[in-house]
Protein backbone atom coordinates (compact mmCIF):
# COMPACT_ATOMS: atom_id res chain seq x y z
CA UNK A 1 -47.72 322.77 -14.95
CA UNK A 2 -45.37 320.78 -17.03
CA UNK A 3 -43.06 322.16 -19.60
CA UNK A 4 -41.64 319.70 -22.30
CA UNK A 5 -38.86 320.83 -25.00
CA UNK A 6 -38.74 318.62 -27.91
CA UNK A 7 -35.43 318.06 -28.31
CA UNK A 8 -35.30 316.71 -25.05
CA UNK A 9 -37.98 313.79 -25.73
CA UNK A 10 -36.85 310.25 -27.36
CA UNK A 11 -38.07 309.89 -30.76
CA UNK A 12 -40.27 306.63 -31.36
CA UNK A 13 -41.48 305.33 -34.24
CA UNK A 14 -44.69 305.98 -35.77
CA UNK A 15 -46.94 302.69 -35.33
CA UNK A 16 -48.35 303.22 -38.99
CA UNK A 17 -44.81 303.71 -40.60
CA UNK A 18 -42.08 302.61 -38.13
CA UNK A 19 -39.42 304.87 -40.76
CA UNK A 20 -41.15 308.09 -39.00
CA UNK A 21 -40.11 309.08 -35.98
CA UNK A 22 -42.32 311.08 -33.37
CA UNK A 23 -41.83 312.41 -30.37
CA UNK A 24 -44.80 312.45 -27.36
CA UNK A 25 -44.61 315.54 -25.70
CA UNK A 26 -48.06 314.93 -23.22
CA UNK A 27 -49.31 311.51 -22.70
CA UNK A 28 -52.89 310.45 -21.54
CA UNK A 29 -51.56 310.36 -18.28
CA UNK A 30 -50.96 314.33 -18.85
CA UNK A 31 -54.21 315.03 -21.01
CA UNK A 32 -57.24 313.38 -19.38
CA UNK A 33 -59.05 312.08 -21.98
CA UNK A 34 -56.69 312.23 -24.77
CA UNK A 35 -54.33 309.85 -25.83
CA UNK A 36 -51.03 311.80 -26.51
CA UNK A 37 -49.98 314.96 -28.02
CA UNK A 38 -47.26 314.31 -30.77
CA UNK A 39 -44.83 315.67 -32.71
CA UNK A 40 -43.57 313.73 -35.96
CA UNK A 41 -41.36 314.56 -38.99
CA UNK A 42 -41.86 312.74 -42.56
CA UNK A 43 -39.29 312.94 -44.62
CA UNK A 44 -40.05 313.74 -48.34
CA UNK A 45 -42.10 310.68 -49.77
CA UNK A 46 -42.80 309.37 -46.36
CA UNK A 47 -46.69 308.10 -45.36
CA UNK A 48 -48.29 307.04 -42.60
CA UNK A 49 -50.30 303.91 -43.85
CA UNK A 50 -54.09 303.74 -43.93
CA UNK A 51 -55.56 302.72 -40.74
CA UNK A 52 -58.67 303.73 -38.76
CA UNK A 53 -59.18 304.29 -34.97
CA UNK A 54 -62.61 302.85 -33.88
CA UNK A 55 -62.71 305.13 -30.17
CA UNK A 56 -60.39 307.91 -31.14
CA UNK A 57 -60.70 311.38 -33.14
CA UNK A 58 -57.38 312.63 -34.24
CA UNK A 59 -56.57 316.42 -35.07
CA UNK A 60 -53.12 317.09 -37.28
CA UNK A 61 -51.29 320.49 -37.15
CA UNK A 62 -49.27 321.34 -39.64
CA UNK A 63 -45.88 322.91 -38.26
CA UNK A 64 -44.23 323.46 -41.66
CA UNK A 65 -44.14 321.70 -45.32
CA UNK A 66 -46.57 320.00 -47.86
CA UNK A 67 -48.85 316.89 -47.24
CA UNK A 68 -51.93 315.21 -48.25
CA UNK A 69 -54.66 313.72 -46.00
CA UNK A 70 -56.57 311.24 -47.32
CA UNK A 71 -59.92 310.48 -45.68
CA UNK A 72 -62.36 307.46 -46.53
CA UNK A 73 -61.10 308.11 -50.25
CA UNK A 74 -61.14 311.93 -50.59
CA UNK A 75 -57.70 313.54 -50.54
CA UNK A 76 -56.88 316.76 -48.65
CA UNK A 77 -53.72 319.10 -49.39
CA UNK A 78 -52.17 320.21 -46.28
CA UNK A 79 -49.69 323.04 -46.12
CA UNK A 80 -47.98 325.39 -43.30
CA UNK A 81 -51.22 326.13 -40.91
CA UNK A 82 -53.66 323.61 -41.92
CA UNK A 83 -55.72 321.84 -39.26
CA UNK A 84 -57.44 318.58 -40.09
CA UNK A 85 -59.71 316.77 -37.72
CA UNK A 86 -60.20 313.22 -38.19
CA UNK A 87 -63.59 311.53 -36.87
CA UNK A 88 -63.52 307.85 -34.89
CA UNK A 89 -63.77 305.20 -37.80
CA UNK A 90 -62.50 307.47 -41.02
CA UNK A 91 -59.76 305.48 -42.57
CA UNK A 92 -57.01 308.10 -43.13
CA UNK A 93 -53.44 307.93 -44.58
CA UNK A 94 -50.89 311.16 -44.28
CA UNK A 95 -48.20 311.43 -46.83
CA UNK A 96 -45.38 314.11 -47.39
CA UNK A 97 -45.69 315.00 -51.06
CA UNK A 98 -43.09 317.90 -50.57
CA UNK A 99 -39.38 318.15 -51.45
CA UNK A 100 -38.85 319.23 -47.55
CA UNK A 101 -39.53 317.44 -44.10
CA UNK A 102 -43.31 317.72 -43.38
CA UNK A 103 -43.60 318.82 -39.63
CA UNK A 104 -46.87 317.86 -37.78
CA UNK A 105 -48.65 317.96 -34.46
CA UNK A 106 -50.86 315.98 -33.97
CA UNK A 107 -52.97 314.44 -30.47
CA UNK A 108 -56.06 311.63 -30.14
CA UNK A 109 -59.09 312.41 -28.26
CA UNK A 110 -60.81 309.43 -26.69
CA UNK A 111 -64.75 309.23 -27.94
């Protein structure tokens, strides 16, 4: 068992936007076969920039606030309770396009 409490995790920066901060709550080392499970905040206007991961699905909770996924071209609104699975290779981009702090969870499985 292992119990994490967010506020007691270092925030990081966000690879694709080093502005956003996240905060790994379970690493690989924790999750066999995944790569982390995350928890990030975007601040209104905030994006993650395009970028595709050749070996690794991604799935995106959303914890509270408005976003949009976009996917190989096709954008996806994302609000309080929307799930989003992205496949190995999709070239995706998340953006807040709230007025308030866009919370997400979000963790990488290995393919």
């Amino acid at each position: 068992m292992k119990i994490v409490q967010v506020d007691d995790v270092a925030a990081e920066a966000v690879s694709h936007n080093p502005e956003i901060l996240k905060r790994v709550l379970l690493s690989g080392r924790d999750l066999p076969g995944s790569v982390r499970l995350s928890h990030a905040m975007f601040a209104p206007g905030q994006k993650a920039a395009a970028h595709r991961h050749k070996n690794i699905c991604e799935v995106f909770y959303i914890l509270s606030g408005h976003g949009l996924m976009t996917i190989d071209g096709a954008a996806c609104p994302l609000e309080q309770g929307s799930c989003i699975m992205i496949e190995a290779g999709e070239l995706h981009e998340l953006a807040n396009t709230g007025k308030t702090d866009l919370a997400v969870i979000y963790f990488g499985l290995s393919r």
